[in-house]
PDB file of N, CA and C in Angstrom:
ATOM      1  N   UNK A   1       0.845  -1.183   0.000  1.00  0.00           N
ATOM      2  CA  UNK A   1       0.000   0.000   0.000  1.00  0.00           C
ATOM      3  C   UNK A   1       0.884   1.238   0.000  1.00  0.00           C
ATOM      4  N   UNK A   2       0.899   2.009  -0.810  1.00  0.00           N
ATOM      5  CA  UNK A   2       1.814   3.306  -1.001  1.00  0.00           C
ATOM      6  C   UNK A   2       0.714   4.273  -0.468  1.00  0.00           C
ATOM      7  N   UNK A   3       1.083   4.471   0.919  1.00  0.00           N
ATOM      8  CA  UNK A   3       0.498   5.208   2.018  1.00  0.00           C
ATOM      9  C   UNK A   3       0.554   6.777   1.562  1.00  0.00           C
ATOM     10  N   UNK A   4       0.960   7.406   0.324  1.00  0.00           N
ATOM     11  CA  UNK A   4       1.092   8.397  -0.105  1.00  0.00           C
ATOM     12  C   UNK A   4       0.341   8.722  -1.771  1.00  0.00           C
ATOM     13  N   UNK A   5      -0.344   7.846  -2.078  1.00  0.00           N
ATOM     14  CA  UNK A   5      -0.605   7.733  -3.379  1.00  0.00           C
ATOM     15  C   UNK A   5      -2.882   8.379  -2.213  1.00  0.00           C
ATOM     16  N   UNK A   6      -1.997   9.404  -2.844  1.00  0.00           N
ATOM     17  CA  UNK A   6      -3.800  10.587  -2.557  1.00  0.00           C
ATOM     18  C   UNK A   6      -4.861  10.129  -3.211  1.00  0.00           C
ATOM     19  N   UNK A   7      -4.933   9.059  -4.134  1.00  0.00           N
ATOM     20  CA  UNK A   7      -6.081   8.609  -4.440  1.00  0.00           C
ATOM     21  C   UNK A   7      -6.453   6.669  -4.449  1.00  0.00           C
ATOM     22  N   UNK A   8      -5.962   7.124  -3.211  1.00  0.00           N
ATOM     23  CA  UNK A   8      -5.425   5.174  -3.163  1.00  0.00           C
ATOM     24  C   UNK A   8      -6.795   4.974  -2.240  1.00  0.00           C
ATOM     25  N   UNK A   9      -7.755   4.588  -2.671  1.00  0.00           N
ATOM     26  CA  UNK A   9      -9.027   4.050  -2.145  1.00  0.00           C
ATOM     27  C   UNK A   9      -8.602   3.454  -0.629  1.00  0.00           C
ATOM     28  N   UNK A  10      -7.603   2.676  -0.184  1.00  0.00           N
ATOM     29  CA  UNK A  10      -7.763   2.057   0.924  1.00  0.00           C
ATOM     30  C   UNK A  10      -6.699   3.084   1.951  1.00  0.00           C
ATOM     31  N   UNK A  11      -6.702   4.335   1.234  1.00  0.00           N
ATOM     32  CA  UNK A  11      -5.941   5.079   2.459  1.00  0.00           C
ATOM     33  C   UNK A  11      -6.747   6.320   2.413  1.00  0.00           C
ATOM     34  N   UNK A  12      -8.064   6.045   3.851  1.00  0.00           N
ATOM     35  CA  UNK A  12      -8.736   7.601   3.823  1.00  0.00           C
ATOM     36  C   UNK A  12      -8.331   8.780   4.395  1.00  0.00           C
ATOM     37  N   UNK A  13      -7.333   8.898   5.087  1.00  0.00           N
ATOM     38  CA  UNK A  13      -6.332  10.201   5.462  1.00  0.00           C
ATOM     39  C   UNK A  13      -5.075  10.273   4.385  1.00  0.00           C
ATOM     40  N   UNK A  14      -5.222  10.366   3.284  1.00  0.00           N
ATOM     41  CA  UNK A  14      -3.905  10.005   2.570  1.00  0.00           C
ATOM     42  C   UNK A  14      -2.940  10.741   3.306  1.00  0.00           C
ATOM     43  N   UNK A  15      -1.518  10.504   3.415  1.00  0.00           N
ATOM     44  CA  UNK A  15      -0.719  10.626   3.211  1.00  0.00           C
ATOM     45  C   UNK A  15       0.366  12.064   2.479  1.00  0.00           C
ATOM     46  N   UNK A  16       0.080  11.670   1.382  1.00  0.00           N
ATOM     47  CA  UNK A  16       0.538  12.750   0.197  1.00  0.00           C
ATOM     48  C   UNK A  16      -0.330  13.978   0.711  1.00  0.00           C
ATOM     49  N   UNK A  17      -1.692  13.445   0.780  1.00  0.00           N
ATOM     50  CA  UNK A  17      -2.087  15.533   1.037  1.00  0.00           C
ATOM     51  C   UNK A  17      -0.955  16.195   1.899  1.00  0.00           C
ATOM     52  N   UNK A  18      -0.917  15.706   2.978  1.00  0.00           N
ATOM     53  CA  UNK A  18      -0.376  16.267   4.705  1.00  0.00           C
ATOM     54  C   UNK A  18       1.008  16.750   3.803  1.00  0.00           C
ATOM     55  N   UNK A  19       1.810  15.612   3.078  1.00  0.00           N
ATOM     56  CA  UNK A  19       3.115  16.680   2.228  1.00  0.00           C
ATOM     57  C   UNK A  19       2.455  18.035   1.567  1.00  0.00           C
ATOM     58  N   UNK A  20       2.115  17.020   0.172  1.00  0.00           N
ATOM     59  CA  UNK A  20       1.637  18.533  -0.675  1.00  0.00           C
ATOM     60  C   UNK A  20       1.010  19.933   0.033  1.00  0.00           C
ATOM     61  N   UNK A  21       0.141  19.558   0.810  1.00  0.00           N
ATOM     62  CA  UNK A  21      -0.392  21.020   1.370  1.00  0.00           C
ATOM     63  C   UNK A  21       1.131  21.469   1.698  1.00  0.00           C
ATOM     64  N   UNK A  22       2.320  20.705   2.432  1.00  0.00           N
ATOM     65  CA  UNK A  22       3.159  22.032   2.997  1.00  0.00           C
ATOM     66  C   UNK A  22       4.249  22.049   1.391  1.00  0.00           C
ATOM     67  N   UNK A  23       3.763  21.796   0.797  1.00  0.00           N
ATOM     68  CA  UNK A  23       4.795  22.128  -1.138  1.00  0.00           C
ATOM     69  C   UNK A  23       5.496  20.963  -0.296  1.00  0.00           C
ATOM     70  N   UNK A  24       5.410  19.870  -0.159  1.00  0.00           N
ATOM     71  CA  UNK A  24       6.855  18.658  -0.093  1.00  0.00           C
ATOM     72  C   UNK A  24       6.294  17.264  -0.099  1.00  0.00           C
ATOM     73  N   UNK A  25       7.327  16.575  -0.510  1.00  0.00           N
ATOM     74  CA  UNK A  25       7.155  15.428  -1.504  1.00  0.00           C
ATOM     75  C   UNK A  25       6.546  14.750  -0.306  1.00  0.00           C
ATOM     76  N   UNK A  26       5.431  13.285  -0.172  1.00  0.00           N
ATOM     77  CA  UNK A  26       5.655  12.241   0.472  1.00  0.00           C
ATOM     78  C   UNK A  26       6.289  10.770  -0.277  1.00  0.00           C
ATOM     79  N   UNK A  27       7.439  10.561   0.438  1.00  0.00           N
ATOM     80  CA  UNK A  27       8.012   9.097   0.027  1.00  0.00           C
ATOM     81  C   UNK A  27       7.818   7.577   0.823  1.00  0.00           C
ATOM     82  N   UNK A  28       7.226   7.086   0.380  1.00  0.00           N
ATOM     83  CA  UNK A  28       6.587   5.699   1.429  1.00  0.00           C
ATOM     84  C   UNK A  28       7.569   5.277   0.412  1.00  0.00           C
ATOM     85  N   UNK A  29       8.502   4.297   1.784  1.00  0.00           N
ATOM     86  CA  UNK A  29      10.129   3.600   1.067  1.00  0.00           C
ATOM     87  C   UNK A  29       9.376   2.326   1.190  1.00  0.00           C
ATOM     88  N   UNK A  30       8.163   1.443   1.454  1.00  0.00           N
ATOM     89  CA  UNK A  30       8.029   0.606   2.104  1.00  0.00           C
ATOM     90  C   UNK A  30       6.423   0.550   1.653  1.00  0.00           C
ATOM     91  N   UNK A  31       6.534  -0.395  -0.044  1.00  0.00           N
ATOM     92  CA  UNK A  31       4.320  -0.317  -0.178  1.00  0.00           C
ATOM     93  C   UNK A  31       3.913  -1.236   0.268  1.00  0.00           C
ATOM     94  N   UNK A  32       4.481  -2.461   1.081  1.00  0.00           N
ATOM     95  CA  UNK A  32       3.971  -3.831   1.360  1.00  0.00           C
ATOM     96  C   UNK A  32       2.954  -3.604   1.939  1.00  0.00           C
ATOM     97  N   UNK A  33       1.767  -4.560   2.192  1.00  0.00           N
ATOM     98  CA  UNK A  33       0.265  -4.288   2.749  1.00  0.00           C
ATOM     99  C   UNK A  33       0.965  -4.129   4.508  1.00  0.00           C
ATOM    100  N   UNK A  34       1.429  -4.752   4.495  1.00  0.00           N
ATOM    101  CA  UNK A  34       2.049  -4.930   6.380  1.00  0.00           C
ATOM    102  C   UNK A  34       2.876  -3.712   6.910  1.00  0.00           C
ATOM    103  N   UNK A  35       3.451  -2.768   5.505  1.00  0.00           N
ATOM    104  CA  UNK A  35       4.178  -1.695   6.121  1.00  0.00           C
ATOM    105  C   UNK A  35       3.424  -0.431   6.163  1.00  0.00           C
ATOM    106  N   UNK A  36       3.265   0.032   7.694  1.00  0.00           N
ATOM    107  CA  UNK A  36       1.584   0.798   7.417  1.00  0.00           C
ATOM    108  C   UNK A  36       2.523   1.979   8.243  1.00  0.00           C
ATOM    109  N   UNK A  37       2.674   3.046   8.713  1.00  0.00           N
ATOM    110  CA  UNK A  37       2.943   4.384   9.009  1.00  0.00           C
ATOM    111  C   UNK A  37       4.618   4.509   8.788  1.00  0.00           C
ATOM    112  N   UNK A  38       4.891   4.359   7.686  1.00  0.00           N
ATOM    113  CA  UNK A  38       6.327   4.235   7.556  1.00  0.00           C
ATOM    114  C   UNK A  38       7.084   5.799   6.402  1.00  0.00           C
ATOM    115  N   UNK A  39       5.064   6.934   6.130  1.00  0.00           N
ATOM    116  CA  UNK A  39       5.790   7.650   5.163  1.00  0.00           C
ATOM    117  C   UNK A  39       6.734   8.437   5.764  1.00  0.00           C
ATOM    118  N   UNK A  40       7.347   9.472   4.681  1.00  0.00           N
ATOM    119  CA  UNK A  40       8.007  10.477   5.590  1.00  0.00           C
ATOM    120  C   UNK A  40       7.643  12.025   4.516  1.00  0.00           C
ATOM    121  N   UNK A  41       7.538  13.168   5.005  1.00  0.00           N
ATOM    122  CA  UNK A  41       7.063  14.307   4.231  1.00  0.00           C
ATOM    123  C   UNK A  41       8.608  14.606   3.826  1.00  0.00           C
ATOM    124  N   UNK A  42       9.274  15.273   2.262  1.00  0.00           N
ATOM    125  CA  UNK A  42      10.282  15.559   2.284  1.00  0.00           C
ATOM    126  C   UNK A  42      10.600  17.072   1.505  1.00  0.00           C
ATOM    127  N   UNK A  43      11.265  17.896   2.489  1.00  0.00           N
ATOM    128  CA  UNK A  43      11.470  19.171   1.793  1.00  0.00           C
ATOM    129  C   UNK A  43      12.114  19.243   0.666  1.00  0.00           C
ATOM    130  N   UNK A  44      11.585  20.592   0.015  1.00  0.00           N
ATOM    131  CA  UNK A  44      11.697  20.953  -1.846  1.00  0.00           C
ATOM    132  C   UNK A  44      13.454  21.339  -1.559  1.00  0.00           C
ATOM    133  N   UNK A  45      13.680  21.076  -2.771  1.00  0.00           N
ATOM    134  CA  UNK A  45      15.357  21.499  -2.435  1.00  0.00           C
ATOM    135  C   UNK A  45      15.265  23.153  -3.198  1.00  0.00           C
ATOM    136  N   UNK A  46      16.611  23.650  -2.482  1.00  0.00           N
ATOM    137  CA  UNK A  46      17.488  22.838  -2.030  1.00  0.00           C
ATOM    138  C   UNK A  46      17.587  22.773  -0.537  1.00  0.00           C
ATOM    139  N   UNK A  47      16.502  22.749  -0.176  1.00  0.00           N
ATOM    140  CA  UNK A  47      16.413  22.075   1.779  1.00  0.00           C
ATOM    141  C   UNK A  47      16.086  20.528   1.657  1.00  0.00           C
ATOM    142  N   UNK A  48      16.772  19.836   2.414  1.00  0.00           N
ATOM    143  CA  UNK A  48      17.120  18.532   2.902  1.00  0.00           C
ATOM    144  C   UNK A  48      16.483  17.783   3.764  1.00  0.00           C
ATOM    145  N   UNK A  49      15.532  18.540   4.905  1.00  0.00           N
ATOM    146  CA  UNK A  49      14.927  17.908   6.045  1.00  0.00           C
ATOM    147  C   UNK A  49      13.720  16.643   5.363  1.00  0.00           C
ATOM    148  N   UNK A  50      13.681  15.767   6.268  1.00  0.00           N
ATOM    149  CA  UNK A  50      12.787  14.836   6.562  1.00  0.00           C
ATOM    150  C   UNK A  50      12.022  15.199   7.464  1.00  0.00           C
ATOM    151  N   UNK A  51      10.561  14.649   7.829  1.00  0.00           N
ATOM    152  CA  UNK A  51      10.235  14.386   9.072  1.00  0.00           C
ATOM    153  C   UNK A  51       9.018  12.859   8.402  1.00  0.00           C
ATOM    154  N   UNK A  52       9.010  12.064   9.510  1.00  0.00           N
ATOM    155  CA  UNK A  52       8.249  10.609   9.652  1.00  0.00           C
ATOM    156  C   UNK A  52       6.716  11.601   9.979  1.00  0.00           C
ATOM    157  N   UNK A  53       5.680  10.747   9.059  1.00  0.00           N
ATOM    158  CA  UNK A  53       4.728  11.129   8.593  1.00  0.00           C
ATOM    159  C   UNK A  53       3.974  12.787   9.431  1.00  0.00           C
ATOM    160  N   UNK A  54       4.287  13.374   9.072  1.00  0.00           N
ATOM    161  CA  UNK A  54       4.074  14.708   9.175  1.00  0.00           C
ATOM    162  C   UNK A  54       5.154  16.066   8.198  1.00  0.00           C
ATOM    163  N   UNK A  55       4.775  17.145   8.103  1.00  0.00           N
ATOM    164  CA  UNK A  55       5.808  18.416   7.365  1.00  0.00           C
ATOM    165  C   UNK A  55       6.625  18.112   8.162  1.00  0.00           C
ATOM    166  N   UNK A  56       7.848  18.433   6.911  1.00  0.00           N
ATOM    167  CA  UNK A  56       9.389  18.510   7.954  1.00  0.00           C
ATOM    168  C   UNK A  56       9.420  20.255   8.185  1.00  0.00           C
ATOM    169  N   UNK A  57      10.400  20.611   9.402  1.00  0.00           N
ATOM    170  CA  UNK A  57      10.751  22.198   9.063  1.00  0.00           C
ATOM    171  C   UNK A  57      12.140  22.172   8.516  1.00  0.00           C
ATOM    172  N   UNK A  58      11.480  22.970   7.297  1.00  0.00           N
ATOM    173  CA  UNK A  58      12.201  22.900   6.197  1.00  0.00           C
ATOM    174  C   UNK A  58      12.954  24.262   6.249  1.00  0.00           C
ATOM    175  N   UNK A  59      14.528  24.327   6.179  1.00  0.00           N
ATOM    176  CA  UNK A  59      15.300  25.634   6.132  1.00  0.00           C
ATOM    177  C   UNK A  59      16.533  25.299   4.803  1.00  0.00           C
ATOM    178  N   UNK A  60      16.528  26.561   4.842  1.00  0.00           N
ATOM    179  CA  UNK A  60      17.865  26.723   3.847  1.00  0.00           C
ATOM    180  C   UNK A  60      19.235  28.091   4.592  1.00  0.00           C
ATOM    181  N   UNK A  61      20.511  27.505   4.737  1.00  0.00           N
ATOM    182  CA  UNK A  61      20.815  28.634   5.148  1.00  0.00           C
ATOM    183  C   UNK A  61      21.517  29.474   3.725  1.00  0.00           C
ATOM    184  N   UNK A  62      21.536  30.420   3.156  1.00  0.00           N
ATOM    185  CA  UNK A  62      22.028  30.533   1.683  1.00  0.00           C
ATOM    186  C   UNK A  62      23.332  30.836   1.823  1.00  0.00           C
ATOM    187  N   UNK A  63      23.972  31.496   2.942  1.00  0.00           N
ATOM    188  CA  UNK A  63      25.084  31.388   3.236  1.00  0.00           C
ATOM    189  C   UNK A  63      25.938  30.576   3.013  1.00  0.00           C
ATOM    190  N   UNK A  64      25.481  29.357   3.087  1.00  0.00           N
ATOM    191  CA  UNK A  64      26.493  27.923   3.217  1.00  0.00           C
ATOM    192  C   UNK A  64      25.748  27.041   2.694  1.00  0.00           C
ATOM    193  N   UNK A  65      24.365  26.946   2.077  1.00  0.00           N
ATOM    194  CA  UNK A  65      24.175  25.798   0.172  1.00  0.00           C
ATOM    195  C   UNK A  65      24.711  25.588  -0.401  1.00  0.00           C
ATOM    196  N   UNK A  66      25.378  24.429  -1.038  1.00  0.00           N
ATOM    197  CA  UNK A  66      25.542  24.405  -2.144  1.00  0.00           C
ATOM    198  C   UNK A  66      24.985  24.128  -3.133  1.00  0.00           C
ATOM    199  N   UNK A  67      24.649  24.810  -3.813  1.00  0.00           N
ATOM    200  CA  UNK A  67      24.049  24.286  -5.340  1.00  0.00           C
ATOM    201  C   UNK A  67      22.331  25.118  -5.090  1.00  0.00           C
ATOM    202  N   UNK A  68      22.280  26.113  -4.283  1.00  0.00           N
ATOM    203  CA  UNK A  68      21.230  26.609  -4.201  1.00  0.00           C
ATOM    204  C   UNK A  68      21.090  28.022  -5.166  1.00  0.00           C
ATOM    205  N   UNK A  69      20.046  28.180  -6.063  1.00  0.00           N
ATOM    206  CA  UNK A  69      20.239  29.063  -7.124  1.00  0.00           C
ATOM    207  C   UNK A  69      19.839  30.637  -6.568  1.00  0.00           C
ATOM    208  N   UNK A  70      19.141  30.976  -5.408  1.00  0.00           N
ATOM    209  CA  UNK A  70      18.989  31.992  -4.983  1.00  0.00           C
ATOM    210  C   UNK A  70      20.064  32.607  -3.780  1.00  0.00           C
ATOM    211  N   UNK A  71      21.250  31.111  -3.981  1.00  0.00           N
ATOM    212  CA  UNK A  71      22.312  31.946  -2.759  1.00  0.00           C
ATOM    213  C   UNK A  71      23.656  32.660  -3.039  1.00  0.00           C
ATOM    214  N   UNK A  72      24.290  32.740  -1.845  1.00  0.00           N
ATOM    215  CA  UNK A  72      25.429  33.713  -2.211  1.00  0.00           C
ATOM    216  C   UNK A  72      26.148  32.981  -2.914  1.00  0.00           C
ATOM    217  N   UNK A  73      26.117  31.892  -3.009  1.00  0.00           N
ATOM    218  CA  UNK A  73      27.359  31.257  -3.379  1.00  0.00           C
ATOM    219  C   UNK A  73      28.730  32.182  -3.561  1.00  0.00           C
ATOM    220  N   UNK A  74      29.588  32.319  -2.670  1.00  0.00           N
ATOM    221  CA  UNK A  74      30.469  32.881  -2.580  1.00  0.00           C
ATOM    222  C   UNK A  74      30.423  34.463  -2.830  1.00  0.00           C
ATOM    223  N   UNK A  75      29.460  35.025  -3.352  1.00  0.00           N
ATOM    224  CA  UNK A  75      29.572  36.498  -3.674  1.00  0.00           C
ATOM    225  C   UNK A  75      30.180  37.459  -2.498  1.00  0.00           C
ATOM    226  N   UNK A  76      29.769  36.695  -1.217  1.00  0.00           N
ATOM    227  CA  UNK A  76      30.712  37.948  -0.360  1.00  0.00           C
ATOM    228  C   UNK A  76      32.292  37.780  -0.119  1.00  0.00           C
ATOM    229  N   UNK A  77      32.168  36.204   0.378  1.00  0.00           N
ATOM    230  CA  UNK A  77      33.476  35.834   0.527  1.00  0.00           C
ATOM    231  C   UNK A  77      34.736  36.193  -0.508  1.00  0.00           C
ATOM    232  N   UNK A  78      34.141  36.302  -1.849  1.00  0.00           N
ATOM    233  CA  UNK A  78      34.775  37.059  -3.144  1.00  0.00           C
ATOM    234  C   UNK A  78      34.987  38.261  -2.923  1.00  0.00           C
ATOM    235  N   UNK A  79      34.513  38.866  -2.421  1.00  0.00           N
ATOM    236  CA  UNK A  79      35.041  40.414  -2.220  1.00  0.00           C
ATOM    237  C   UNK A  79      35.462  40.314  -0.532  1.00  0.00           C
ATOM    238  N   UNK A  80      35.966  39.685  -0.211  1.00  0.00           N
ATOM    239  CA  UNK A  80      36.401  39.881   1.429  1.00  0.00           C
ATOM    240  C   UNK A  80      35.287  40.227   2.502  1.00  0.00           C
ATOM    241  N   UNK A  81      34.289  39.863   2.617  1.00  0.00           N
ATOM    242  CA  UNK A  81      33.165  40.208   3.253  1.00  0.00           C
ATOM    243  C   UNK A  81      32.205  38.849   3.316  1.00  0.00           C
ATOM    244  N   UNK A  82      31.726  39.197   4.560  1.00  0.00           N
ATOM    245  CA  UNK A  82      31.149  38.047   5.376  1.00  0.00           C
ATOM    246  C   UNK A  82      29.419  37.922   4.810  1.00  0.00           C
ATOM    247  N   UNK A  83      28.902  36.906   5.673  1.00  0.00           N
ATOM    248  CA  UNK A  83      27.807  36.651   4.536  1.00  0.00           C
ATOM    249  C   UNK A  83      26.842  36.063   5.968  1.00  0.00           C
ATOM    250  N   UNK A  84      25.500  36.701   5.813  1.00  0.00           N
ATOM    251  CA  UNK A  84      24.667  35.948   6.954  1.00  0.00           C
ATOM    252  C   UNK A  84      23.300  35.993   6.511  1.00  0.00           C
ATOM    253  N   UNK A  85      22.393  34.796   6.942  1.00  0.00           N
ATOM    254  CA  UNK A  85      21.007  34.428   6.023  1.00  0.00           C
ATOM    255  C   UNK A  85      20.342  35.103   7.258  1.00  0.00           C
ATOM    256  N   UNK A  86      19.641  35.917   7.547  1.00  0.00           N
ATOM    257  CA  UNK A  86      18.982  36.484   8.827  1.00  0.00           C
ATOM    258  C   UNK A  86      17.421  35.700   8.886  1.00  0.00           C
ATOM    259  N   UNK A  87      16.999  34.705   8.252  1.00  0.00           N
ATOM    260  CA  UNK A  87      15.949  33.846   8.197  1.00  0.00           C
ATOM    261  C   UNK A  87      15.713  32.850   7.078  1.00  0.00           C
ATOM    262  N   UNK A  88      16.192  31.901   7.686  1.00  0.00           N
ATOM    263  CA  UNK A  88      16.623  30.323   7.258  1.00  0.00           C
ATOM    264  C   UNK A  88      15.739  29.638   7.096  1.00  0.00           C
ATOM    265  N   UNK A  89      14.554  30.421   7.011  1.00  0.00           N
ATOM    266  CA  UNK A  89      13.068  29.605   6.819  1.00  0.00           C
ATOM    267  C   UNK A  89      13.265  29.155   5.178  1.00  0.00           C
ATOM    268  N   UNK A  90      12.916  28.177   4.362  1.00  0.00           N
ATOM    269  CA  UNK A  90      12.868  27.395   3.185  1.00  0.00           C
ATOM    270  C   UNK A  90      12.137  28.782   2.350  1.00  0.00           C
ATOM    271  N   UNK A  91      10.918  29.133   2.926  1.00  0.00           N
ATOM    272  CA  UNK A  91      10.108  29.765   2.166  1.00  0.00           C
ATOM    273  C   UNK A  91      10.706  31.647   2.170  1.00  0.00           C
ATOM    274  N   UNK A  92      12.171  31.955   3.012  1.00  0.00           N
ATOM    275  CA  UNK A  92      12.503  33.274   2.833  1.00  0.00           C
ATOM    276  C   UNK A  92      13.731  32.981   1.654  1.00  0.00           C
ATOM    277  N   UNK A  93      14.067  32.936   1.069  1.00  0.00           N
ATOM    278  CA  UNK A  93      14.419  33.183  -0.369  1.00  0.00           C
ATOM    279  C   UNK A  93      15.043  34.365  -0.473  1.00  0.00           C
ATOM    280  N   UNK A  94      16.689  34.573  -0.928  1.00  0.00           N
ATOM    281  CA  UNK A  94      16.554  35.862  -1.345  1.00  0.00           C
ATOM    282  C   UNK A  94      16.877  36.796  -0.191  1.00  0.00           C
ATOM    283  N   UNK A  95      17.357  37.033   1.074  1.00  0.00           N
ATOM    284  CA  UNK A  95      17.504  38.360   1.844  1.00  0.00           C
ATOM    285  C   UNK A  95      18.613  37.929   2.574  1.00  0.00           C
ATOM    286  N   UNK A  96      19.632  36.957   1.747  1.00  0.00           N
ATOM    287  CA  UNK A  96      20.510  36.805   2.446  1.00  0.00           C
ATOM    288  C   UNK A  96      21.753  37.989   2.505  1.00  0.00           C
ATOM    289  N   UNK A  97      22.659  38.476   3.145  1.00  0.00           N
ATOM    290  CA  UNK A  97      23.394  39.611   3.342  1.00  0.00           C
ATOM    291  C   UNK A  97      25.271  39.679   3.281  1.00  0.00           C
ATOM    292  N   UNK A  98      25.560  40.294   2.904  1.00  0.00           N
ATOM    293  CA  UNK A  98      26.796  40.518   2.869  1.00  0.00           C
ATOM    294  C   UNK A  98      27.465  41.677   3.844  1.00  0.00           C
ATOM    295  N   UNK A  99      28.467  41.661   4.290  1.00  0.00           N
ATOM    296  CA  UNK A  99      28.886  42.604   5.358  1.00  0.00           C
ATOM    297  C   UNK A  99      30.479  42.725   5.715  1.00  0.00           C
ATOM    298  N   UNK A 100      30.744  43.936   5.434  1.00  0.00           N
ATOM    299  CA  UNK A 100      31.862  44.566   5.450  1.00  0.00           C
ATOM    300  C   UNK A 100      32.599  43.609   6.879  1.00  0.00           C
ATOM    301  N   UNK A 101      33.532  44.068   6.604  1.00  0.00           N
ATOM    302  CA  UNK A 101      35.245  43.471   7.745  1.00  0.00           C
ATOM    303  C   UNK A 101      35.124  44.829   8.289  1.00  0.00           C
ATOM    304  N   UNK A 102      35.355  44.485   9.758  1.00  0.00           N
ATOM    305  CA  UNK A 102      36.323  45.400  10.101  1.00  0.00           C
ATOM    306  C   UNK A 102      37.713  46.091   9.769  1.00  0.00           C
ATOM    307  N   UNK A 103      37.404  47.525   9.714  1.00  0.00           N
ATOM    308  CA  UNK A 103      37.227  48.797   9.889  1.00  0.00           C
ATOM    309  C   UNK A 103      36.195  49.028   9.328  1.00  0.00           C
ATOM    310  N   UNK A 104      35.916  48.502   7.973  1.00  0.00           N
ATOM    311  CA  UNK A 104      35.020  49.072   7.154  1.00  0.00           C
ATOM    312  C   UNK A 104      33.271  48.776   8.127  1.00  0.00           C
ATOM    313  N   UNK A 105      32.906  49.472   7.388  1.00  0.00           N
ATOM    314  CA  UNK A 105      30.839  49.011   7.997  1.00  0.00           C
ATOM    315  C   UNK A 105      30.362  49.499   6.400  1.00  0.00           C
ATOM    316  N   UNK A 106      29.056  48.587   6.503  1.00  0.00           N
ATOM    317  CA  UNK A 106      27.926  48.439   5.908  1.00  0.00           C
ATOM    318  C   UNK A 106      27.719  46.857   5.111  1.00  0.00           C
ATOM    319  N   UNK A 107      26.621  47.007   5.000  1.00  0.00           N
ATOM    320  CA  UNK A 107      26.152  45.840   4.226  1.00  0.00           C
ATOM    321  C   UNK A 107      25.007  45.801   2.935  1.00  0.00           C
ATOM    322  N   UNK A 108      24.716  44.658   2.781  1.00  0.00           N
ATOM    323  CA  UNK A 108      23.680  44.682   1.583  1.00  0.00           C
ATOM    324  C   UNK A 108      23.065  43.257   1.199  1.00  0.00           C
ATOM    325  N   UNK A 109      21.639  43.772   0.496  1.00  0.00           N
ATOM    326  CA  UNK A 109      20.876  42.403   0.631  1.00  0.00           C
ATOM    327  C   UNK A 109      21.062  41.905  -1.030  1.00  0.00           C
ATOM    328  N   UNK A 110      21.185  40.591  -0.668  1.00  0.00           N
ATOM    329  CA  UNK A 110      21.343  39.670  -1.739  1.00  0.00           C
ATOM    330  C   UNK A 110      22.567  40.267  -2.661  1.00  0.00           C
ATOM    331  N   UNK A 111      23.387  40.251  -2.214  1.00  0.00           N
ATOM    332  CA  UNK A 111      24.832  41.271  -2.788  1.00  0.00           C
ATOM    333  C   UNK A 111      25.731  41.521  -2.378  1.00  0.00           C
ATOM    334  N   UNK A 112      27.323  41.757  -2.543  1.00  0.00           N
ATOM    335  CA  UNK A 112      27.913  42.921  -1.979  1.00  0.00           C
ATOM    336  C   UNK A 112      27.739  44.272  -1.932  1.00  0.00           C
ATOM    337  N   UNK A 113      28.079  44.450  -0.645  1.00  0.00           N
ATOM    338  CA  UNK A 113      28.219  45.515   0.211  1.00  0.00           C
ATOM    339  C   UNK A 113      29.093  46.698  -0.610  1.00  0.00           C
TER     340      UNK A 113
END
């Protein structure tokens, strides 16, 4: 029984909704009739979390992703300047920051400073 298949007649709480409503995959590793609460909800990349049948909390830090298309990937560290995601929530995207070294001050969003 693929405890995640939303239109599977013998599963009336599916599964898959409880992912999809939060945007994330459900993967039942396990369809045998005998393997019964085994899904797990899995975050959209590029966040990584699991959680066993319920939403995972799903974060991204963009600071330190790799392979994430809305992060710094190196843009501060390239110009000598430090780099911090001020909300690591999956769904904040985008306001990660760059920030001057000492002596210097200031910063800037999604950019160097």
């Amino acid at each position: 029984l693929n405890e995640c298949a939303v239109t599977d007649p013998a599963c009336a709480t599916c599964a898959g909704a409880t992912c999809s409503d939060a945007m994330q995959e459900c993967v039942d590793g396990d369809t045998t009739a005998d393997s019964l609460g085994d899904w797990v909800c899995v975050c959209a990349p590029p966040a990584r979390e699991t959680a066993p049948m319920a939403p995972a909390a799903c974060t991204v830090d963009e600071c330190a992703e790799p392979g994430c298309s809305t992060c710094a990937k190196g843009a501060c560290s390239a110009v000598g300047q430090g780099c911090i995601d001020p909300d690591t929530d999956a769904g904040s995207l985008g306001d990660w920051e760059c920030f001057c070294a000492a002596p210097a001050v200031g910063n800037a969003t999604a950019g160097p400073a």
